[in-house]
N, C-alpha and C. Protein backbone atom coordinates (compact mmCIF):
# COMPACT_ATOMS: atom_id res chain seq x y z
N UNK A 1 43.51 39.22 166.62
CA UNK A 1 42.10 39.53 166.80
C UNK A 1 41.77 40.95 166.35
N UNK A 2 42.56 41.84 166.16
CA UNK A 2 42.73 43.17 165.81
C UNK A 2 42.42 43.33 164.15
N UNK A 3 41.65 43.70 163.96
CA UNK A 3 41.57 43.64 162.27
C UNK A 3 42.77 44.79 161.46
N UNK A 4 42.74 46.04 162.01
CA UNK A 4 43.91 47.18 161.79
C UNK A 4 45.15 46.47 161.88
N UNK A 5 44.90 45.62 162.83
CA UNK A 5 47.27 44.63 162.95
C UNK A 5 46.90 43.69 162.19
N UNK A 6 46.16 42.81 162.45
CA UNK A 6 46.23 42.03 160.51
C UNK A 6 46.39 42.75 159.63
N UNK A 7 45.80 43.68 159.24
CA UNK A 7 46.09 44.23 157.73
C UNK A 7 47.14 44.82 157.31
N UNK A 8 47.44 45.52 158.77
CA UNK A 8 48.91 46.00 158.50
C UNK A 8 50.20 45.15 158.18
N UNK A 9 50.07 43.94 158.67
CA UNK A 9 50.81 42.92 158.89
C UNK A 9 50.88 42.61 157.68
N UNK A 10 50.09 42.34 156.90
CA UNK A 10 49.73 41.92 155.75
C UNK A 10 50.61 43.34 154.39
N UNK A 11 50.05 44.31 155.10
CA UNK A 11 50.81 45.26 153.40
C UNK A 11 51.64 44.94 153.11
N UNK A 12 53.00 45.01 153.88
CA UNK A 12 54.05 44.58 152.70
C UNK A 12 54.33 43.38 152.20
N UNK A 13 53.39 42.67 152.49
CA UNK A 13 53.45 41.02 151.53
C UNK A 13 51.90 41.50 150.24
N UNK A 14 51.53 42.24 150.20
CA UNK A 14 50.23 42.52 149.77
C UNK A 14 50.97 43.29 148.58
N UNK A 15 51.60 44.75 148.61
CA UNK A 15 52.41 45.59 147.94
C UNK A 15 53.74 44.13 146.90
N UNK A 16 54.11 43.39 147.91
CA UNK A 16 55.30 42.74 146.61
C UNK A 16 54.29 41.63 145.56
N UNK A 17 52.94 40.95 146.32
CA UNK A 17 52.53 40.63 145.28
C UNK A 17 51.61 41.20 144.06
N UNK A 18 51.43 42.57 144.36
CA UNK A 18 50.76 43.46 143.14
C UNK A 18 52.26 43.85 142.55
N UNK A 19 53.62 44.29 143.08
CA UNK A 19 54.48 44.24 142.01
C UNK A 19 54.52 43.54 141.14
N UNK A 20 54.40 42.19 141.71
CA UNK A 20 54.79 41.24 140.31
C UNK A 20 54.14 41.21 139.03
N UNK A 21 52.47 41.16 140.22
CA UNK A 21 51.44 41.48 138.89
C UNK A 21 51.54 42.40 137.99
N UNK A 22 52.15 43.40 138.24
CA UNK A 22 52.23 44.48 137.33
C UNK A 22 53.46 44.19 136.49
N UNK A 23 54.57 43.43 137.02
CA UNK A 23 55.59 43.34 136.03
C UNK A 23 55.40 42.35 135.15
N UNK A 24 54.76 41.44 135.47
CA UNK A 24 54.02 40.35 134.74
C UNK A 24 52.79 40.34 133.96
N UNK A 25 52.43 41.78 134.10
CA UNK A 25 51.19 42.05 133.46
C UNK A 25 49.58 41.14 133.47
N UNK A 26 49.97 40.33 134.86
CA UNK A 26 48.79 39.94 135.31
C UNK A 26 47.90 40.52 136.31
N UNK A 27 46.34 40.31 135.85
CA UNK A 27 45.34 40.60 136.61
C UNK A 27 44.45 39.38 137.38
N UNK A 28 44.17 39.51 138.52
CA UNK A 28 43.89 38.85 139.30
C UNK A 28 42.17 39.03 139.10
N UNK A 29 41.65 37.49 139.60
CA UNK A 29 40.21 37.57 139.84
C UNK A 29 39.42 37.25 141.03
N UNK A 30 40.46 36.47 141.60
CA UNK A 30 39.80 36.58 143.33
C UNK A 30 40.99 36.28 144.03
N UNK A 31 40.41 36.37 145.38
CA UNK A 31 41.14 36.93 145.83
C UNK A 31 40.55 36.33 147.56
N UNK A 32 41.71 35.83 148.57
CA UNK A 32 41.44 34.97 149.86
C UNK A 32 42.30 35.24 150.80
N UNK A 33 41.17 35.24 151.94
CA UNK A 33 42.13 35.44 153.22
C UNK A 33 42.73 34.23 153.88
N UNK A 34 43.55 34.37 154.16
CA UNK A 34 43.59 33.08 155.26
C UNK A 34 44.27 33.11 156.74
N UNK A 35 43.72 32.34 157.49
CA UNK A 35 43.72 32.45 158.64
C UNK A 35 43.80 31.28 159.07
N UNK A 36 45.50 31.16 160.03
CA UNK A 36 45.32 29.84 160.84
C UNK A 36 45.71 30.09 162.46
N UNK A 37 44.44 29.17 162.81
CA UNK A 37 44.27 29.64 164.45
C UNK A 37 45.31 28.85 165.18
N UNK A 38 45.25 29.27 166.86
CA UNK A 38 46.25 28.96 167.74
C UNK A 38 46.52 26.95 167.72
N UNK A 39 45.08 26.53 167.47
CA UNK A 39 45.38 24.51 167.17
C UNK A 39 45.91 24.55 165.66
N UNK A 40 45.94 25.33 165.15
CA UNK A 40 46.80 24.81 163.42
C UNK A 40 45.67 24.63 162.90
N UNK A 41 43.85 24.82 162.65
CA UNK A 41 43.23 24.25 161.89
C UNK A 41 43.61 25.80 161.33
N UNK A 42 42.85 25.76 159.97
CA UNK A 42 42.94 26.60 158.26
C UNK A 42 42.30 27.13 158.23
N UNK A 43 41.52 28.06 157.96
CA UNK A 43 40.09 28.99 157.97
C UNK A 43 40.26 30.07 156.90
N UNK A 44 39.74 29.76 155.67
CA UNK A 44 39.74 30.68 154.20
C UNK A 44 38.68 31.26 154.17
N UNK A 45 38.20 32.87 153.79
CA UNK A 45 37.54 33.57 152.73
C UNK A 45 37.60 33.65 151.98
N UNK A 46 36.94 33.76 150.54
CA UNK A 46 38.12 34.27 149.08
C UNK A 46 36.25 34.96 148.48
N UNK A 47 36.71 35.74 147.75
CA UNK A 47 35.71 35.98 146.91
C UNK A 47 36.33 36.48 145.51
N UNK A 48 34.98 36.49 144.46
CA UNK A 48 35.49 35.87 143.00
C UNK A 48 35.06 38.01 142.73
N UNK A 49 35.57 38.15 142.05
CA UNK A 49 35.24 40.23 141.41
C UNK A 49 34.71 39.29 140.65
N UNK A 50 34.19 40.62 139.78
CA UNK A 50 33.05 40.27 138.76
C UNK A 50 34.07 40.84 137.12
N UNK A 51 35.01 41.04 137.56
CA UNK A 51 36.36 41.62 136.14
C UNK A 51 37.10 41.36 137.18
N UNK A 52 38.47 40.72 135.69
CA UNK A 52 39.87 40.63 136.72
C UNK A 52 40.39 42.17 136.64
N UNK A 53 41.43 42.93 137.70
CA UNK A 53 41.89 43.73 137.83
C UNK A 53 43.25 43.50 138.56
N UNK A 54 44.10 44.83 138.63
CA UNK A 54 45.54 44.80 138.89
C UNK A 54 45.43 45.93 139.83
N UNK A 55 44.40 46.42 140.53
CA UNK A 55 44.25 47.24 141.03
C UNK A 55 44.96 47.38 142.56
N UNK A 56 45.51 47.49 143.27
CA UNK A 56 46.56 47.93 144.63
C UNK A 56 45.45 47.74 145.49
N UNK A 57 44.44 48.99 145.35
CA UNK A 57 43.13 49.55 146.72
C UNK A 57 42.33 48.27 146.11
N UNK A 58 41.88 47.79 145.13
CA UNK A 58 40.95 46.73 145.22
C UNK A 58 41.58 45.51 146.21
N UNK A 59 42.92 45.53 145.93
CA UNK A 59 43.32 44.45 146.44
C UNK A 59 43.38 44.50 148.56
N UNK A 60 43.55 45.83 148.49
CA UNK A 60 43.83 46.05 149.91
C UNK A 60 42.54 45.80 150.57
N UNK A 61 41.21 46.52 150.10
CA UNK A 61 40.15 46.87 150.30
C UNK A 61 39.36 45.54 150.60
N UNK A 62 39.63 44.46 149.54
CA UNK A 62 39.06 43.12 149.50
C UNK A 62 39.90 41.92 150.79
N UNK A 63 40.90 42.36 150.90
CA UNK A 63 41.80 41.63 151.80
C UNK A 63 41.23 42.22 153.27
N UNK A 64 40.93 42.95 153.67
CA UNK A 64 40.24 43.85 154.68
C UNK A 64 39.17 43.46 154.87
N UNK A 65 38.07 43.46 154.15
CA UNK A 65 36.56 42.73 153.90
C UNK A 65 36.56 41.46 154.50
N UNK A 66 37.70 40.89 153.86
CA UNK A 66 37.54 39.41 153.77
C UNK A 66 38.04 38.81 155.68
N UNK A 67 39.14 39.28 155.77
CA UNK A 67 39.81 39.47 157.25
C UNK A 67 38.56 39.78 158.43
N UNK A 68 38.06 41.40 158.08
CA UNK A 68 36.66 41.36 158.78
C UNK A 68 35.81 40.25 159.04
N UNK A 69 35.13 39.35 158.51
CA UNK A 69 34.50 38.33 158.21
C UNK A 69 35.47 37.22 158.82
N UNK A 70 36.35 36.73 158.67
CA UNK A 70 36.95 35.84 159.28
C UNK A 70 37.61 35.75 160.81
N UNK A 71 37.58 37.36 161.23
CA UNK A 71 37.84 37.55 162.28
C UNK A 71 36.67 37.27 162.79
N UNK A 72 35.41 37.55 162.92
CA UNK A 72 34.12 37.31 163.35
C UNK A 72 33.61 36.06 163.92
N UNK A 73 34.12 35.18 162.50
CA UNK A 73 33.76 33.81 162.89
C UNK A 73 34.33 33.28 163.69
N UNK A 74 36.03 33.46 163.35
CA UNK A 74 36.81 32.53 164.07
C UNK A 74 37.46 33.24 165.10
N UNK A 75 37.54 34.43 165.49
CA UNK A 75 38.22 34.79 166.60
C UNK A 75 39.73 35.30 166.36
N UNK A 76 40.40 34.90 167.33
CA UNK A 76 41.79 35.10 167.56
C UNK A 76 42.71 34.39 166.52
N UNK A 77 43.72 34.93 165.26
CA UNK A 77 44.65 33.80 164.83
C UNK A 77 46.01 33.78 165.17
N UNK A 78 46.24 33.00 164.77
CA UNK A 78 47.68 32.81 164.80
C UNK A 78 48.55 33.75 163.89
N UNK A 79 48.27 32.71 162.54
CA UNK A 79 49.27 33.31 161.47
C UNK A 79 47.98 33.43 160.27
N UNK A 80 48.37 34.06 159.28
CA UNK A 80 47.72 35.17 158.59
C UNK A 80 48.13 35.02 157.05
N UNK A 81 47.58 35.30 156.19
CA UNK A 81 48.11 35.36 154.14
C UNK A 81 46.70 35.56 153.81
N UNK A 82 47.64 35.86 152.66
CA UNK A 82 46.67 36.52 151.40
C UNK A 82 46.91 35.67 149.98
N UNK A 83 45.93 35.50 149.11
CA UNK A 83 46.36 34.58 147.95
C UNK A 83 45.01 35.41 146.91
N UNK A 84 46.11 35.82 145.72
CA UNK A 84 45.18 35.58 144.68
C UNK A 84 45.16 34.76 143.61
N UNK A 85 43.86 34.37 142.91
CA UNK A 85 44.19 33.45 141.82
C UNK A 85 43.25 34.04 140.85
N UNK A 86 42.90 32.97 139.96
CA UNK A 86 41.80 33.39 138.78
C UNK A 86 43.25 34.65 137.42
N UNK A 87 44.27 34.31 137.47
CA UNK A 87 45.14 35.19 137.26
C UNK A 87 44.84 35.25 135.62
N UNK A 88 44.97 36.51 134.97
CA UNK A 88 44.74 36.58 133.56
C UNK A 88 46.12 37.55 133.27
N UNK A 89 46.62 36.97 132.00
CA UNK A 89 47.95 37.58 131.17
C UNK A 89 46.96 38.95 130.48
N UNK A 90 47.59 39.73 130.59
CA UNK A 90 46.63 41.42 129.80
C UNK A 90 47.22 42.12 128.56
N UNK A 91 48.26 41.38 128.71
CA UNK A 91 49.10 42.08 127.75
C UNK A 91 48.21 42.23 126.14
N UNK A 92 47.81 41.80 125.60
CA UNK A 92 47.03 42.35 124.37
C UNK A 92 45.48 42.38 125.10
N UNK A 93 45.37 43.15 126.00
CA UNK A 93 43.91 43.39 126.25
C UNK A 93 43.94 44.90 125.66
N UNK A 94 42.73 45.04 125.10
CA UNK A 94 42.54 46.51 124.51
C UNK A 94 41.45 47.10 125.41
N UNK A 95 41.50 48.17 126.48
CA UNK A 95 41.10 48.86 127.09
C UNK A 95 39.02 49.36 125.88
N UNK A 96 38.32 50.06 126.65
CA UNK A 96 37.61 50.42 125.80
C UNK A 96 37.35 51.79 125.64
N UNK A 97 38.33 52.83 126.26
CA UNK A 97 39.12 54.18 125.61
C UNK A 97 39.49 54.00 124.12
N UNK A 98 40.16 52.89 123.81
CA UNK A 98 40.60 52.47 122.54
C UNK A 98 39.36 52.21 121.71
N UNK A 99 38.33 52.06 122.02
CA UNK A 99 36.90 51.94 120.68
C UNK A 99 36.88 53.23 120.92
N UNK A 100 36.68 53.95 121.37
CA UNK A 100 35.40 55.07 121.42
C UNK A 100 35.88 56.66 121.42
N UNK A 101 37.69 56.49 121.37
CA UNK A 101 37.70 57.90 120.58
C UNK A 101 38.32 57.97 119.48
């Protein structure tokens, strides 16, 4: 019920899946909380960014948001995750530093 012990709970599963992304050179586009209460029912947030990113604090920041909001509705949980999808390969993405000097 604590939004600060969810999230904390959550970093170091949060931190190994932005490793990968980064070794994999994928960027993520949304991004969901999930929450399952003390009877086992499922209870998801997710919201879509408006650009995919690989960003750490976007990811923390949005996982937090989203937790807020689900704590509200549903109360007390059980057990707790994070999921992103919308995943994009970057590797030949050209930044737009690269047009303009």
């Amino acid at each position: 019920h604590d939004l600060d012990q969810v999230v904390a709970e959550l970093l170091p599963a949060l931190r190994d899946v932005h490793e990968k992304l980064i070794s994999r050179n994928l960027f993520f586009r949304n991004v969901s909380a999930i929450g399952i209460l003390k009877d086992l029912s499922i209870h998801t947030r997710s919201k879509t960014l408006e650009t995919p990113t690989n960003d750490y604090a976007v990811l923390e920041r949005e996982i937090g948001e989203l937790f807020a909001v689900l704590l509200r509705e549903v109360g007390d949980l059980r057990r707790v995750g994070a999921r992103v999808s919308g995943l994009q390969n970057m590797v030949n993405q050209h930044s737009l530093t690269e047009f303009t000097s």
